[in-house]
Protein backbone atom coordinates (compact mmCIF):
# COMPACT_ATOMS: atom_id res chain seq x y z
CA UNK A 1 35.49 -38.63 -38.56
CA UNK A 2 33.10 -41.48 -39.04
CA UNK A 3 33.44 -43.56 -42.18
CA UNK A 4 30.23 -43.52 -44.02
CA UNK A 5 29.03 -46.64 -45.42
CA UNK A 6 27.89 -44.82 -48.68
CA UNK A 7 31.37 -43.25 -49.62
CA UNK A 8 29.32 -40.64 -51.56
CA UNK A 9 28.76 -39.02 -48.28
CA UNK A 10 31.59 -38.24 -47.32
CA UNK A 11 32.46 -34.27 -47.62
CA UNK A 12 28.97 -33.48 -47.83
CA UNK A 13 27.27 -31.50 -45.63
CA UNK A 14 24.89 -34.35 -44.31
CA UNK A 15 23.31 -31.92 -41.69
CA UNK A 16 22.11 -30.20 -44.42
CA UNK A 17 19.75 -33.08 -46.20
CA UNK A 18 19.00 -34.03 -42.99
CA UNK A 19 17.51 -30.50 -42.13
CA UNK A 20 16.04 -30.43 -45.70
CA UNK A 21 14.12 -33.25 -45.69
CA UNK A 22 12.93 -33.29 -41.73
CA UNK A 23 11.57 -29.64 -42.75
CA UNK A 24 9.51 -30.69 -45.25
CA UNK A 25 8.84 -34.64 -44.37
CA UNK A 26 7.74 -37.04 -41.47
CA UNK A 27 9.28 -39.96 -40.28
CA UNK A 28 7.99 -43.14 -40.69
CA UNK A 29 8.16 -46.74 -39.06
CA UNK A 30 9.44 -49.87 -41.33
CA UNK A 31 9.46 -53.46 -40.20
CA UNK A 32 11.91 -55.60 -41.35
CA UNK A 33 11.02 -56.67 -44.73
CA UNK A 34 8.58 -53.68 -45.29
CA UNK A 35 9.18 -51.69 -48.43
CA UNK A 36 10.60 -48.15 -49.01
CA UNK A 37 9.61 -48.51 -53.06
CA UNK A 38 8.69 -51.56 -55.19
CA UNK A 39 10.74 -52.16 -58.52
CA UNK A 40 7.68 -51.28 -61.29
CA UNK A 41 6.19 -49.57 -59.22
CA UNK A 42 5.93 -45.61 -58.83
CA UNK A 43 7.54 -43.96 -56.30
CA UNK A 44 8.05 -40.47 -54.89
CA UNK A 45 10.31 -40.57 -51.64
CA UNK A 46 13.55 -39.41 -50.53
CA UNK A 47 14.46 -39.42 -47.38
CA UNK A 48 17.52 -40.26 -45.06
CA UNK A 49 17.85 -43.40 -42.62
CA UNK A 50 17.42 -42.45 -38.75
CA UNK A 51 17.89 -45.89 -37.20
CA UNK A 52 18.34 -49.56 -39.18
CA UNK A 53 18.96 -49.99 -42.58
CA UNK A 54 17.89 -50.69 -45.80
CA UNK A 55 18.76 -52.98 -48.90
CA UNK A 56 18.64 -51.87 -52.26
CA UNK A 57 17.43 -54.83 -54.51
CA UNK A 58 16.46 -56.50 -57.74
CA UNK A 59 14.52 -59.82 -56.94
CA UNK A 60 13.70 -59.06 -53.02
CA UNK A 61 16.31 -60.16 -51.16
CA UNK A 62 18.92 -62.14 -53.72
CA UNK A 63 20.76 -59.46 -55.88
CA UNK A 64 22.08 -56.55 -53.49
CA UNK A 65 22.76 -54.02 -54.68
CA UNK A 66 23.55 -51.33 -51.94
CA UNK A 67 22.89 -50.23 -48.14
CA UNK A 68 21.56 -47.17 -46.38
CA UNK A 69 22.68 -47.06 -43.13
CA UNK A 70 21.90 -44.66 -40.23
CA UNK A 71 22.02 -41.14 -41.72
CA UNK A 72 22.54 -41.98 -45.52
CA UNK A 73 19.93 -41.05 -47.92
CA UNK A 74 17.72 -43.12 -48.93
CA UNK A 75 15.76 -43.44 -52.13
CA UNK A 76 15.69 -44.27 -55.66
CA UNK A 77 16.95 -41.22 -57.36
CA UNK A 78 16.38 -39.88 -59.81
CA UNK A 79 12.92 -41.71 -59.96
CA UNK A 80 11.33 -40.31 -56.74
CA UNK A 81 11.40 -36.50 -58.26
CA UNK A 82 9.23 -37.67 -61.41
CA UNK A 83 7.38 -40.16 -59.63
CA UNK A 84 8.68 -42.62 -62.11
CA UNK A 85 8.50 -46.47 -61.67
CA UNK A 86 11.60 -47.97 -59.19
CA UNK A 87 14.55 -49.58 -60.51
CA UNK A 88 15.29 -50.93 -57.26
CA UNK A 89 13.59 -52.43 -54.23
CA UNK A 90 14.17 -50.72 -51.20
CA UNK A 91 12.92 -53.00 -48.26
CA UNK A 92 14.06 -52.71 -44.66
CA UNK A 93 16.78 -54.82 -43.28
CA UNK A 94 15.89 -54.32 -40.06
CA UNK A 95 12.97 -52.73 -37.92
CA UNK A 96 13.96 -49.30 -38.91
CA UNK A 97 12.75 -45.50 -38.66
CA UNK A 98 13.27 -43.32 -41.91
CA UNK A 99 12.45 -39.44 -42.67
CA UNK A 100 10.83 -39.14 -46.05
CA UNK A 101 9.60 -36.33 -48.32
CA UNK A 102 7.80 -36.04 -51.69
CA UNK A 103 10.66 -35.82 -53.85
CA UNK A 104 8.35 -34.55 -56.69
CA UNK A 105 9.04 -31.09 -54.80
CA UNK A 106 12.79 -31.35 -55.49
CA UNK A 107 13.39 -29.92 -59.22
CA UNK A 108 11.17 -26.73 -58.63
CA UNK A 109 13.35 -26.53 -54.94
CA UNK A 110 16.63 -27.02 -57.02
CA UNK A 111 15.72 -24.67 -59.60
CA UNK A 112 14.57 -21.57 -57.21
CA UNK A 113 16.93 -21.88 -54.35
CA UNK A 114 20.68 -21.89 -55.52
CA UNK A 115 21.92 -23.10 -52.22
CA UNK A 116 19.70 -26.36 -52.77
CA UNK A 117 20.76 -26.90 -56.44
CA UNK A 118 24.25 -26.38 -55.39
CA UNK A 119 23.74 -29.17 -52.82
CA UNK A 120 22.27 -31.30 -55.02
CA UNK A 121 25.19 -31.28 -57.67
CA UNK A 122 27.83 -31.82 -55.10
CA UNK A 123 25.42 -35.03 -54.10
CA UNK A 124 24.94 -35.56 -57.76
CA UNK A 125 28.78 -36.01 -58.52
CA UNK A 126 29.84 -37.50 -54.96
CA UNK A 127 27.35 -40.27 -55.85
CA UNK A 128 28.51 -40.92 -59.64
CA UNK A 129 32.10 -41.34 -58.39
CA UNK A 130 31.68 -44.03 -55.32
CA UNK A 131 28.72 -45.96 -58.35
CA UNK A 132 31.89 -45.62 -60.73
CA UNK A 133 34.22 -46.92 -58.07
CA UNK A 134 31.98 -50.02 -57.15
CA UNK A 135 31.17 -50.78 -60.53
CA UNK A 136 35.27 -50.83 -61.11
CA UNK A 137 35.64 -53.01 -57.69
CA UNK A 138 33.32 -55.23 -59.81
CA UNK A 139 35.02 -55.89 -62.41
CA UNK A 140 38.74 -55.52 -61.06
CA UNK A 141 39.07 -57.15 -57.96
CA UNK A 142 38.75 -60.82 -57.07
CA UNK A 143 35.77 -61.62 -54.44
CA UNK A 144 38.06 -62.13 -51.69
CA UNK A 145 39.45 -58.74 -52.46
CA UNK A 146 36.22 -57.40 -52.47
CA UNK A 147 35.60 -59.04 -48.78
CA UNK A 148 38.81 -57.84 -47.80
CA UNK A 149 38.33 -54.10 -48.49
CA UNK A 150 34.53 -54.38 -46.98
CA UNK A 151 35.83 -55.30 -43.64
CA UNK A 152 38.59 -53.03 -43.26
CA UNK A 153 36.38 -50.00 -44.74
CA UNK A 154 33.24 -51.60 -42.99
CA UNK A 155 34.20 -53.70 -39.94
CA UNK A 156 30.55 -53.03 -38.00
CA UNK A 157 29.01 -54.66 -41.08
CA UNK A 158 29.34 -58.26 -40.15
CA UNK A 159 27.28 -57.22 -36.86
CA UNK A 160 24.43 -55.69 -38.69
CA UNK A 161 24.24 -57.23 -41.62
CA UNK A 162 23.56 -61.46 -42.20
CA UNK A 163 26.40 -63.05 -43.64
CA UNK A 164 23.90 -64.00 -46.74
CA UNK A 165 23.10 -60.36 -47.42
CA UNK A 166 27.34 -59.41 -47.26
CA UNK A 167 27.48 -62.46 -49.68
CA UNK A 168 24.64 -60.79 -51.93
CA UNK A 169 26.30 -57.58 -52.04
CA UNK A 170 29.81 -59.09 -53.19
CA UNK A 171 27.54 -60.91 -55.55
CA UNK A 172 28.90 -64.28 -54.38
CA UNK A 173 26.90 -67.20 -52.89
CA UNK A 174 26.69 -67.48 -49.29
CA UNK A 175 29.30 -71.28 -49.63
CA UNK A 176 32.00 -68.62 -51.49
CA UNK A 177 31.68 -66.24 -48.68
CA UNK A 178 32.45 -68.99 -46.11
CA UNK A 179 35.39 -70.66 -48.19
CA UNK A 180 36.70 -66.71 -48.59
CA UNK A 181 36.69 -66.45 -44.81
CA UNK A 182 37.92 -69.76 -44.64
CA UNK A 183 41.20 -69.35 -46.11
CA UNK A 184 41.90 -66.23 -44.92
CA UNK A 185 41.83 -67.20 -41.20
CA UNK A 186 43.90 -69.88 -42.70
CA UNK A 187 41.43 -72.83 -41.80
């Protein structure tokens, strides 16, 4: 079974978001450096990544705070379903392709369809666990540790993602990243 990036995945029935939100969405086009949603700004969109990836930021492209790869969901929840303004900036890594849907739709969906409230939860909780687990990783592991578990949970990361942006996301500067690797290929 393939490893998801976003641990929160994992279990879920990922065929079924995907199916959700192509049935009631379109996909869309992103350059690189194009936004999904705007920190401040209102937003409305869910979706889940077809091809690329996306950054979840604070100040562009300096605080990092998360990645949608290829078939995660995307989206700043639980913003999108009240329209509310973004916490986060969600800008494409990469030239990528994304289905989206008005997620203003989703609490009416939730509420009349058990199946899709029931989804939702499982989401809901899968998601507050892997946040909880990061935030712990945050706190309790050294940086190096940190690098250490990305790359052996993560190895395709350091093809499609710039060693500055890894750096970001361990929230380390790019030098502390290179001294990590450094010592542990024992240079």
């Amino acid at each position: 079974m393939k490893r998801h990036f976003n641990t929160h995945l994992e279990g879920l029935d990922i065929g079924f978001w995907h199916d959700f939100i192509e049935s009631r969405g379109r996909l869309v086009t992103l350059k690189k450096g194009e936004y999904l949603c705007r920190n401040g700004n209102p937003t409305n969109v869910i979706g889940y990544v077809k091809s690329g990836y996306f950054k979840y930021t604070v100040d562009g492209t300096n605080k990092i705070g998360g990645f949608a790869f290829p078939d995660a969901l995307v989206g700043d929840y639980p913003s999108c379903m009240n329209n509310a303004p973004a916490m986060f900036d969600i800008v494409a890594g990469d030239d990528s392709k994304v289905w989206i849907m008005d997620a203003t739709l989703l609490p009416k969906l939730f509420e009349e369809d058990s199946e899709i409230g029931r989804h939702s939860r499982l989401f809901m909780e899968s998601a507050y666990i892997s946040l909880a687990k990061r935030y712990y990783a945050l706190y309790a592991k050294t940086p190096s540790e940190r690098y250490v578990d990305l790359i052996n949970e993560h190895p395709q990361i350091l093809q499609d993602v710039a060693q500055k942006e890894i750096a970001a996301y361990l929230q380390i500067t790019p030098n502390s990243l290179s001294r990590i690797k450094k010592k542990l290929l024992g240079k």
